[in-house]
Protein backbone atom coordinates (compact mmCIF):
# COMPACT_ATOMS: atom_id res chain seq x y z
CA UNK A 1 129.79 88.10 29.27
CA UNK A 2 130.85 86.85 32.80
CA UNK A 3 128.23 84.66 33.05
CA UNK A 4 128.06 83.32 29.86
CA UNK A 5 132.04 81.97 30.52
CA UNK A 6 131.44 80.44 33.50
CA UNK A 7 128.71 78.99 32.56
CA UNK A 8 130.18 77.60 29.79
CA UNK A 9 133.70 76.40 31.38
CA UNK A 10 131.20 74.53 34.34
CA UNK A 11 129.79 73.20 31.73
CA UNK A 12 132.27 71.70 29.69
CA UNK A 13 134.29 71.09 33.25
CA UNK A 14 131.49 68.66 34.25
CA UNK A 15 131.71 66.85 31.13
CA UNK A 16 134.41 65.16 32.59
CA UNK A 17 133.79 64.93 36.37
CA UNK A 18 131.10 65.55 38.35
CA UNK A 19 130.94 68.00 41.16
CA UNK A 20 128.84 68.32 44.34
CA UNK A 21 127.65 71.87 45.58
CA UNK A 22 130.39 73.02 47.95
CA UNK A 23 132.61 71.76 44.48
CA UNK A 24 130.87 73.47 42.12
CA UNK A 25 130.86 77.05 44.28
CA UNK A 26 134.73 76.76 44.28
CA UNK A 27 135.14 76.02 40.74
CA UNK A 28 132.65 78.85 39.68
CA UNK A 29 135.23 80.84 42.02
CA UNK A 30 138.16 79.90 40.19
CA UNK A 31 137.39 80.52 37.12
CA UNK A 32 135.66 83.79 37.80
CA UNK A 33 139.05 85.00 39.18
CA UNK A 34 140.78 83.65 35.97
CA UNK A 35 138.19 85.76 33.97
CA UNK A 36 138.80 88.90 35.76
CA UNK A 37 142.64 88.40 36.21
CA UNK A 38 142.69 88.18 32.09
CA UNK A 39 139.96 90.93 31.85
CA UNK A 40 141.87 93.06 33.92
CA UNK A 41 145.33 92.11 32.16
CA UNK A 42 144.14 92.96 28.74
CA UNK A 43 142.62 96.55 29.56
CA UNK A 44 145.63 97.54 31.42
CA UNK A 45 148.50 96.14 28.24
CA UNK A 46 146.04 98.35 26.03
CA UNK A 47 145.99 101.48 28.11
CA UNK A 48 149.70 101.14 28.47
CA UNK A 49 150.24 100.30 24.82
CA UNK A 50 148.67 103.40 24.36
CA UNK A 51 150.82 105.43 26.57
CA UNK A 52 153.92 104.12 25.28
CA UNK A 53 154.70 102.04 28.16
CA UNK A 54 153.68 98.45 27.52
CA UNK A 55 156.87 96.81 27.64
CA UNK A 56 157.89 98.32 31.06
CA UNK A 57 154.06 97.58 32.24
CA UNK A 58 154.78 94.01 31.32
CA UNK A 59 158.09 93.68 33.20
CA UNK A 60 156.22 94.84 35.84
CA UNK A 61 153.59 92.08 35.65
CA UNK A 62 156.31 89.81 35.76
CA UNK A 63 158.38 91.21 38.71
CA UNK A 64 155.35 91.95 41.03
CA UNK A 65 153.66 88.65 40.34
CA UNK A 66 157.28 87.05 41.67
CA UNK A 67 157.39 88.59 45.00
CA UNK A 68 153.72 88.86 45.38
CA UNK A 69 153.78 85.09 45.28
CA UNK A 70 155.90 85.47 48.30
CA UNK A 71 154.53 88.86 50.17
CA UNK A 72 151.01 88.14 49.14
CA UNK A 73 148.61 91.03 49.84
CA UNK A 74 144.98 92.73 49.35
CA UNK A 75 142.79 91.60 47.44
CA UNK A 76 140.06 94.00 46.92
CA UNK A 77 136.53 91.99 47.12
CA UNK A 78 134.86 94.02 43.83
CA UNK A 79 135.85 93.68 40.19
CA UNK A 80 135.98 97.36 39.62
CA UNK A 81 137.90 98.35 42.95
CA UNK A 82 140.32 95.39 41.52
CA UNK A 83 140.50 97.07 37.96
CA UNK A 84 140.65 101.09 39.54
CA UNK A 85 143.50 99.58 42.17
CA UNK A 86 145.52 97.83 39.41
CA UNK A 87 145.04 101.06 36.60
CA UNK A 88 146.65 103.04 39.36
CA UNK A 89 149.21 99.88 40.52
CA UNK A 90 150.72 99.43 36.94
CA UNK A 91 150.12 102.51 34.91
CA UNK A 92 150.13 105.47 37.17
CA UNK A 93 153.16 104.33 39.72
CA UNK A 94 155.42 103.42 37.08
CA UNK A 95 154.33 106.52 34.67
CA UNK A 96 156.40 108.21 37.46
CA UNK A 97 159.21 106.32 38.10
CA UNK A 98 159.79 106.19 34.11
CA UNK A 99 159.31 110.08 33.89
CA UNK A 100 160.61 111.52 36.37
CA UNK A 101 164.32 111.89 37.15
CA UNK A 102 165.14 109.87 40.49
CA UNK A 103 168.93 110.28 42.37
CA UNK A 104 169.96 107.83 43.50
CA UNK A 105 169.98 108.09 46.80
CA UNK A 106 165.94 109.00 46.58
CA UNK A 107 165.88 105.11 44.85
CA UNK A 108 167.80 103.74 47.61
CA UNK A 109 166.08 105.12 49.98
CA UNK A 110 163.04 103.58 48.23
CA UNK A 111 164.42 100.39 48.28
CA UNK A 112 165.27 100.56 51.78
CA UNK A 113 161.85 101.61 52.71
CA UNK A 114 160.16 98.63 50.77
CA UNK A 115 161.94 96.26 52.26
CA UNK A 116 161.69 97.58 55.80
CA UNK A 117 157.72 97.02 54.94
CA UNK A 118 158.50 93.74 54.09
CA UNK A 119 160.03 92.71 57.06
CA UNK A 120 157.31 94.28 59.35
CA UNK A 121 154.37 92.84 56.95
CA UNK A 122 155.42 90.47 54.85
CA UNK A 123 153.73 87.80 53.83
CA UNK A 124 150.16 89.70 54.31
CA UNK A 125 147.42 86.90 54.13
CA UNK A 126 143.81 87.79 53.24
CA UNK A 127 140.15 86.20 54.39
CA UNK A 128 140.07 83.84 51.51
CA UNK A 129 143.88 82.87 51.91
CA UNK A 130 144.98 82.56 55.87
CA UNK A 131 148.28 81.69 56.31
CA UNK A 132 148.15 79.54 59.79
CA UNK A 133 151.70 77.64 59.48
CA UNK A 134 154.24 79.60 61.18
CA UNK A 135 156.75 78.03 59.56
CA UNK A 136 155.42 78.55 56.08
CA UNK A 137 155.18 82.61 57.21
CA UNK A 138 158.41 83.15 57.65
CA UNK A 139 159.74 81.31 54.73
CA UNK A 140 157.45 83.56 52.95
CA UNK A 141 159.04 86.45 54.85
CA UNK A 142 162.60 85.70 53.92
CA UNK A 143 161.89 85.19 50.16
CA UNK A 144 160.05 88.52 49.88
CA UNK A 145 162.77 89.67 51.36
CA UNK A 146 165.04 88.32 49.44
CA UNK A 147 163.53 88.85 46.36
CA UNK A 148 163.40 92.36 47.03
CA UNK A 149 166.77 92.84 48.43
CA UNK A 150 167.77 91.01 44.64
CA UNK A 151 165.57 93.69 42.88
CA UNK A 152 167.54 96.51 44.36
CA UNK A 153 170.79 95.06 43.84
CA UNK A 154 169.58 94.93 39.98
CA UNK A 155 168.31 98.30 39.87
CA UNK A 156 171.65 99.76 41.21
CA UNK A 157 173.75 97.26 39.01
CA UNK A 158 172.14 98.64 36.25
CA UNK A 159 170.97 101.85 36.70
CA UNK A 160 170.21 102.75 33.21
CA UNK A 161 168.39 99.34 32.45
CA UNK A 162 164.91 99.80 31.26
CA UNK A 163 164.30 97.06 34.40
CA UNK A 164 164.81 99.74 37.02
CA UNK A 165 161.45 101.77 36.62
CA UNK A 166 159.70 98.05 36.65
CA UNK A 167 161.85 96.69 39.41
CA UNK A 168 160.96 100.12 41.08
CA UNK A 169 157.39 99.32 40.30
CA UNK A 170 157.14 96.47 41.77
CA UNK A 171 158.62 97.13 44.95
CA UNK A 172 156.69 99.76 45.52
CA UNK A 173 153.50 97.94 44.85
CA UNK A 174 154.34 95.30 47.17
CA UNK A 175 154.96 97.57 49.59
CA UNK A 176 152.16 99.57 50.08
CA UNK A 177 149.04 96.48 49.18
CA UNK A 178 151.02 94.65 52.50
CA UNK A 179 150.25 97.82 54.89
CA UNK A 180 147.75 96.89 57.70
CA UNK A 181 146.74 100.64 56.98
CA UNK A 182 145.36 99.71 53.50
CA UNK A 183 143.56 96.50 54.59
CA UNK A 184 141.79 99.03 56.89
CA UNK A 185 141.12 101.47 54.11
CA UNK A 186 139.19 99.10 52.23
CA UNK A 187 137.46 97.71 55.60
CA UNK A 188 139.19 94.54 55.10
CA UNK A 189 140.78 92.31 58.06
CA UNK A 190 144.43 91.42 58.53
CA UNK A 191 146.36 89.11 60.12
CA UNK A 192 143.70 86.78 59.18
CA UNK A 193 145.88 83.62 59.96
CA UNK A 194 144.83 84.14 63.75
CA UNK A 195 141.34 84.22 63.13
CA UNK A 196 141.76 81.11 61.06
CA UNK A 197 143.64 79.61 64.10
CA UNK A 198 141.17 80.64 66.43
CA UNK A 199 138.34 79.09 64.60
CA UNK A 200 140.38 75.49 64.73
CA UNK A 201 141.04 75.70 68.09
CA UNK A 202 137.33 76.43 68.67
């Protein structure tokens, strides 16, 4: 099924301009990460439909993907560690922040915690996206943590919105996919912006 849309989109794609090699390998990248991303998507909005939860699951979508543009984070190399990661991102974490009964001091302390993380590790880049402009880093840095200092102000503004669970969500997330701990996990480099420097002063 993969193949047969990428194949298909290169096709139609080349139709219109035509690509060398080096092109064609980045395009074929592109679009396979579009595939997944909507593959992905759809399987998790059903499971959550399912459970009940599919309008808080797609607040989350929506918050994360804001301060993930921002924080960035891991990206796990396989389409099934990216599908198992993201069941347990959006379905399990926010099956317990919806469920279970949080004071609110164990929320702010969440908060807190999450955007501690973000200061330490925010944004975290990846092999395929260095982030070598210092400038541009901590931009990146004080947005995520801006955005997430917003999110808790929301959460605590409203504490009986059906936004806090998501806004919760989200944080969390964030969070934890910027750890140098869970780049390691998954045997993945981080930092990679000083590699990438390295390699240009080379």
């Amino acid at each position: 099924m993969k193949k047969k849309f990428l194949d298909f989109a290169v096709t139609f794609i080349q139709k219109y301009k035509n690509y060398d090699e080096k092109e064609l390998e980045k395009l074929r990248y592109g679009l396979e990460g579009i595939y997944l991303t909507f593959i992905k998507t759809a399987i998790i909005l059903v499971i959550a439909f399912m459970l009940g939860i599919f309008k808080q699951v797609l607040l989350i979508l929506l918050f994360f993907n804001i301060i993930r543009y921002t924080g960035f984070g891991f990206h796990a190399d396989k389409s099934y560690q990216c599908l198992i990661l993201s069941i347990i991102y959006f379905l399990t974490i926010p099956i317990f922040y919806i469920y279970v009964p949080l004071p609110s001091f164990f929320k702010l302390t969440i908060c807190i915690l999450c955007i501690i993380s973000f200061i330490l590790f925010a944004p975290a880049d990846t092999p395929k996206r260095p982030l070598p402009n210092k400038k541009k880093r901590k931009i990146r840095k004080l947005l995520t943590v801006f955005i997430g200092g917003l999110y808790s102000i929301i959460i605590f503004a409203f504490p009986t919105s059906i936004l806090v669970p998501s806004l919760l969500s989200s944080l969390t997330i964030e969070a934890i996919i910027i750890q140098p701990l869970f780049y390691k996990v998954f045997k993945q480099p981080y930092n990679n912006y000083k590699t990438y420097t390295k390699g240009l002063n080379t």
